[in-house]
C-alpha atoms as a PDB file:
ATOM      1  CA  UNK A   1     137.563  56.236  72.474  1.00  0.00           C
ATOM      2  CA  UNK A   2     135.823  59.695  73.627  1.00  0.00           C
ATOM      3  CA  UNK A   3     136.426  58.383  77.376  1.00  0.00           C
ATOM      4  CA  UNK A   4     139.877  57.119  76.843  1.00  0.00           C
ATOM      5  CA  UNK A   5     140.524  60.616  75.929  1.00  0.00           C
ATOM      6  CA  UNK A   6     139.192  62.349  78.807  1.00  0.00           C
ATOM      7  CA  UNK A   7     140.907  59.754  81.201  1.00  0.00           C
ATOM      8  CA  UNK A   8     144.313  60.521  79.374  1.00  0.00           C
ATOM      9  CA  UNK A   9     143.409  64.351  79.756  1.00  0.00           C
ATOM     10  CA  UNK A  10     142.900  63.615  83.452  1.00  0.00           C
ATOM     11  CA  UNK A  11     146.517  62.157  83.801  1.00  0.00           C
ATOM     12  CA  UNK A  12     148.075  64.909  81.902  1.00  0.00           C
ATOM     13  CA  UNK A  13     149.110  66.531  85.231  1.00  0.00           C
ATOM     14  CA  UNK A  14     150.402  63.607  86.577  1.00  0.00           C
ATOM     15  CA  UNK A  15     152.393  62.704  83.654  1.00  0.00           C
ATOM     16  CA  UNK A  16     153.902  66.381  84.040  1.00  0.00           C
ATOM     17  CA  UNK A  17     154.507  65.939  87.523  1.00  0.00           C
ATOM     18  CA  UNK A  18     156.389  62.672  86.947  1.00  0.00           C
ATOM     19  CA  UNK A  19     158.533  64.183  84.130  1.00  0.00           C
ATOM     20  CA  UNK A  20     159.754  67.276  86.334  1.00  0.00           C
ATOM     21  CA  UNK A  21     161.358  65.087  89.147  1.00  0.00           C
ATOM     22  CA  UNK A  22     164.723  64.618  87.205  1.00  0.00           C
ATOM     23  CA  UNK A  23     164.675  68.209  85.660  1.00  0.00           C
ATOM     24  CA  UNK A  24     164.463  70.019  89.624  1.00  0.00           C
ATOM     25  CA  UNK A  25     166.523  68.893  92.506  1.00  0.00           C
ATOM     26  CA  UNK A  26     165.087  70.722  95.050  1.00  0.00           C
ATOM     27  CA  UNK A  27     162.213  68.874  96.707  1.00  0.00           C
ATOM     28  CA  UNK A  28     160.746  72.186  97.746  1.00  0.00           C
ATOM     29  CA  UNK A  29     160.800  73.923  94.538  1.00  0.00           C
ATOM     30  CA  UNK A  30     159.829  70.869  93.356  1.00  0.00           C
ATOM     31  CA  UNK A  31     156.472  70.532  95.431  1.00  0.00           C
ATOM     32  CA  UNK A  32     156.003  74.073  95.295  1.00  0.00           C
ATOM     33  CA  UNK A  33     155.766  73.502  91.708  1.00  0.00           C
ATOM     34  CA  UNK A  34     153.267  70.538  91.978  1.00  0.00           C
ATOM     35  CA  UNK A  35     151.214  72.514  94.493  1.00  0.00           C
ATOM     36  CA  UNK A  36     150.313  75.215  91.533  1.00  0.00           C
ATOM     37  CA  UNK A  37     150.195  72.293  89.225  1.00  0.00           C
ATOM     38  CA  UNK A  38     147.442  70.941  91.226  1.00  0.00           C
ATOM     39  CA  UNK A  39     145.973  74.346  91.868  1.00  0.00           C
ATOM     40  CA  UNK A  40     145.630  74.903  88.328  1.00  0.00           C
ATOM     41  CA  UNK A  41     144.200  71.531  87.275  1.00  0.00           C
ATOM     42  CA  UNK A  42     141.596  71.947  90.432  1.00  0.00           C
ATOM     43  CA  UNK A  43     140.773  75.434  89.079  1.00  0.00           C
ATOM     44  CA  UNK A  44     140.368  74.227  85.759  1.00  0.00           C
ATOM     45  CA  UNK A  45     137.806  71.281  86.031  1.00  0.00           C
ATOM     46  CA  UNK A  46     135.349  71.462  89.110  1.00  0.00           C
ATOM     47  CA  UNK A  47     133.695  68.361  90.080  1.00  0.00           C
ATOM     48  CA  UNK A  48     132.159  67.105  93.187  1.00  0.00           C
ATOM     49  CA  UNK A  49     134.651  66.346  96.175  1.00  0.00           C
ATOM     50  CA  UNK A  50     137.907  66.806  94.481  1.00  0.00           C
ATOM     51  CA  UNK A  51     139.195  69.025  97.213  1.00  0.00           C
ATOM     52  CA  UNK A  52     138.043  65.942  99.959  1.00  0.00           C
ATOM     53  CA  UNK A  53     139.893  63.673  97.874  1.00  0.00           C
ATOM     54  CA  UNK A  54     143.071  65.421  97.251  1.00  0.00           C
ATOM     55  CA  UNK A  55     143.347  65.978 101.329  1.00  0.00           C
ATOM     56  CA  UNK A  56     142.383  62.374 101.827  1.00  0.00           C
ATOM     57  CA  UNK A  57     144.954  61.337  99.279  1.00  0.00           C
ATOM     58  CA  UNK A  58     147.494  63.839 100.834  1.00  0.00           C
ATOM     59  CA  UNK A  59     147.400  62.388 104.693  1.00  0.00           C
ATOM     60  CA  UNK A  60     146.493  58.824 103.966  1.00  0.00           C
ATOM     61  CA  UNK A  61     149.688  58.653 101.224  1.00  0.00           C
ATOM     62  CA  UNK A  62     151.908  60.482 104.435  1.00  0.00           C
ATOM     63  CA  UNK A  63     151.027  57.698 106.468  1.00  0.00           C
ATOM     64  CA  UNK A  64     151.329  54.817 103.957  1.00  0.00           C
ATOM     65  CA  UNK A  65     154.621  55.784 102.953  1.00  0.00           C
ATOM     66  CA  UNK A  66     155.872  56.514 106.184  1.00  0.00           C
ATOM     67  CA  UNK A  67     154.794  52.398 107.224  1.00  0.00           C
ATOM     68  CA  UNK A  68     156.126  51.462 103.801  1.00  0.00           C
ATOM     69  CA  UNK A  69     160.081  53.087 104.725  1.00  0.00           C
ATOM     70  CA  UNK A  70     159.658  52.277 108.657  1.00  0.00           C
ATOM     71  CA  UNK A  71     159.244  49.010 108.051  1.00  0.00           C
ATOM     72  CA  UNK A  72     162.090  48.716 104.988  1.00  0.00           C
ATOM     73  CA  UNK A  73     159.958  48.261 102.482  1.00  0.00           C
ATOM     74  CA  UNK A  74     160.661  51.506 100.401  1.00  0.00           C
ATOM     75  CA  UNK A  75     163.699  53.556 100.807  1.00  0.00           C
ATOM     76  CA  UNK A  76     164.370  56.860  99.108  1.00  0.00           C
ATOM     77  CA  UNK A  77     167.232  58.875  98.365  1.00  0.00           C
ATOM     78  CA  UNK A  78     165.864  62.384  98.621  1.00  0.00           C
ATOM     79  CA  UNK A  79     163.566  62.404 102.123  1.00  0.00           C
ATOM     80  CA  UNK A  80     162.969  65.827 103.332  1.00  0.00           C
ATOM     81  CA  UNK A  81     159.869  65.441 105.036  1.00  0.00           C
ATOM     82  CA  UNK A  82     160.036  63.592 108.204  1.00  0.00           C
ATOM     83  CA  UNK A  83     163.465  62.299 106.964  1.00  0.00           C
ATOM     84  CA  UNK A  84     161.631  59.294 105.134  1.00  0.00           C
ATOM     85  CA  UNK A  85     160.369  60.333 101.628  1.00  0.00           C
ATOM     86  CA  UNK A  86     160.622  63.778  99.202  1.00  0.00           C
ATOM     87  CA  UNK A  87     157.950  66.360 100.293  1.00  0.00           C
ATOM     88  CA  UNK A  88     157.050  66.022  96.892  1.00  0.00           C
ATOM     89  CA  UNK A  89     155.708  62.726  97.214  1.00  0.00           C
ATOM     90  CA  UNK A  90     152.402  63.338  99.161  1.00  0.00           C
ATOM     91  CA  UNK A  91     151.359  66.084  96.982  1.00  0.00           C
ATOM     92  CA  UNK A  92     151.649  63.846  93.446  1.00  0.00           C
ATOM     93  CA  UNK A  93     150.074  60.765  95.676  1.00  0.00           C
ATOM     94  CA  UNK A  94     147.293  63.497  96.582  1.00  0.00           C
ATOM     95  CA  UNK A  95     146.432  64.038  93.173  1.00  0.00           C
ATOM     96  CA  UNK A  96     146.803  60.718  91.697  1.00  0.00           C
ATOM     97  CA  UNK A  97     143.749  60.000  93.793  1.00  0.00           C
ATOM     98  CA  UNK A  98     141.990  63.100  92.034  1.00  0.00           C
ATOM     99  CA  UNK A  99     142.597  61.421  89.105  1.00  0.00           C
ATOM    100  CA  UNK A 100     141.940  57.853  90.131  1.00  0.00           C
ATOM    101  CA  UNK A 101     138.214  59.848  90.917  1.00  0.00           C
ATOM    102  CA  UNK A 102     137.828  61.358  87.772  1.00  0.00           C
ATOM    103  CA  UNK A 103     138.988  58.503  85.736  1.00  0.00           C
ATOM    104  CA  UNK A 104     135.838  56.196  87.358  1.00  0.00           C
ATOM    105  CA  UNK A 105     133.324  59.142  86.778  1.00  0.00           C
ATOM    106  CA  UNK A 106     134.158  59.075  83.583  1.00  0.00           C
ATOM    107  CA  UNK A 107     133.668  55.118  83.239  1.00  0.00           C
ATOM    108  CA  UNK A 108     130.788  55.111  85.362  1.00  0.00           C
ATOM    109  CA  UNK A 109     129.137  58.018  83.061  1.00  0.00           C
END
């Protein structure tokens, strides 16, 4: 139960992030807002290679998506970056990988 706990702690950001996207329209303000999110949550738990994985996540989701709407697969209303997705998008990808991380240490420990 202890590790359930933690895990759930972990997704707290993401669950955050998720529940802003109908409150703010603006994809800017909006991923402006994530970006301190994510600062915050980095800040507030250290562990090894977050920062790797969060930049990993970042440019590897970017990519992804962008194969995943070029090819028809996804479409999205709100794309302002590159005219495919919301800028948004990358940056709650980026640290759903974080959290994918931490979630494992924490099963692995």
């Amino acid at each position: 139960m202890q590790k359930v706990l933690k895990i759930l702690k972990n997704a707290l950001p993401i669950i955050v992030m998720i529940g802003l996207i109908p409150l703010i329209a603006n994809d800017y303000i909006l991923a402006l807002v994530y970006f301190g999110i994510i600062v915050v949550s980095l800040l507030a738990k250290k562990t090894a290679n977050d920062f790797l994985v969060l930049v990993f996540g970042f440019f590897v989701m970017i990519a992804s998506e962008y194969l995943f709407v070029s090819t028809g697969v996804e479409t999205f209303t709100r794309n302002s970056l590159l005219g495919l997705m919301p800028i948004w998008l990358p940056f709650l990808w980026a640290y759903g990988f974080v959290a994918i991380k931490r979630s494992v240490e924490i099963l692995n420990s």
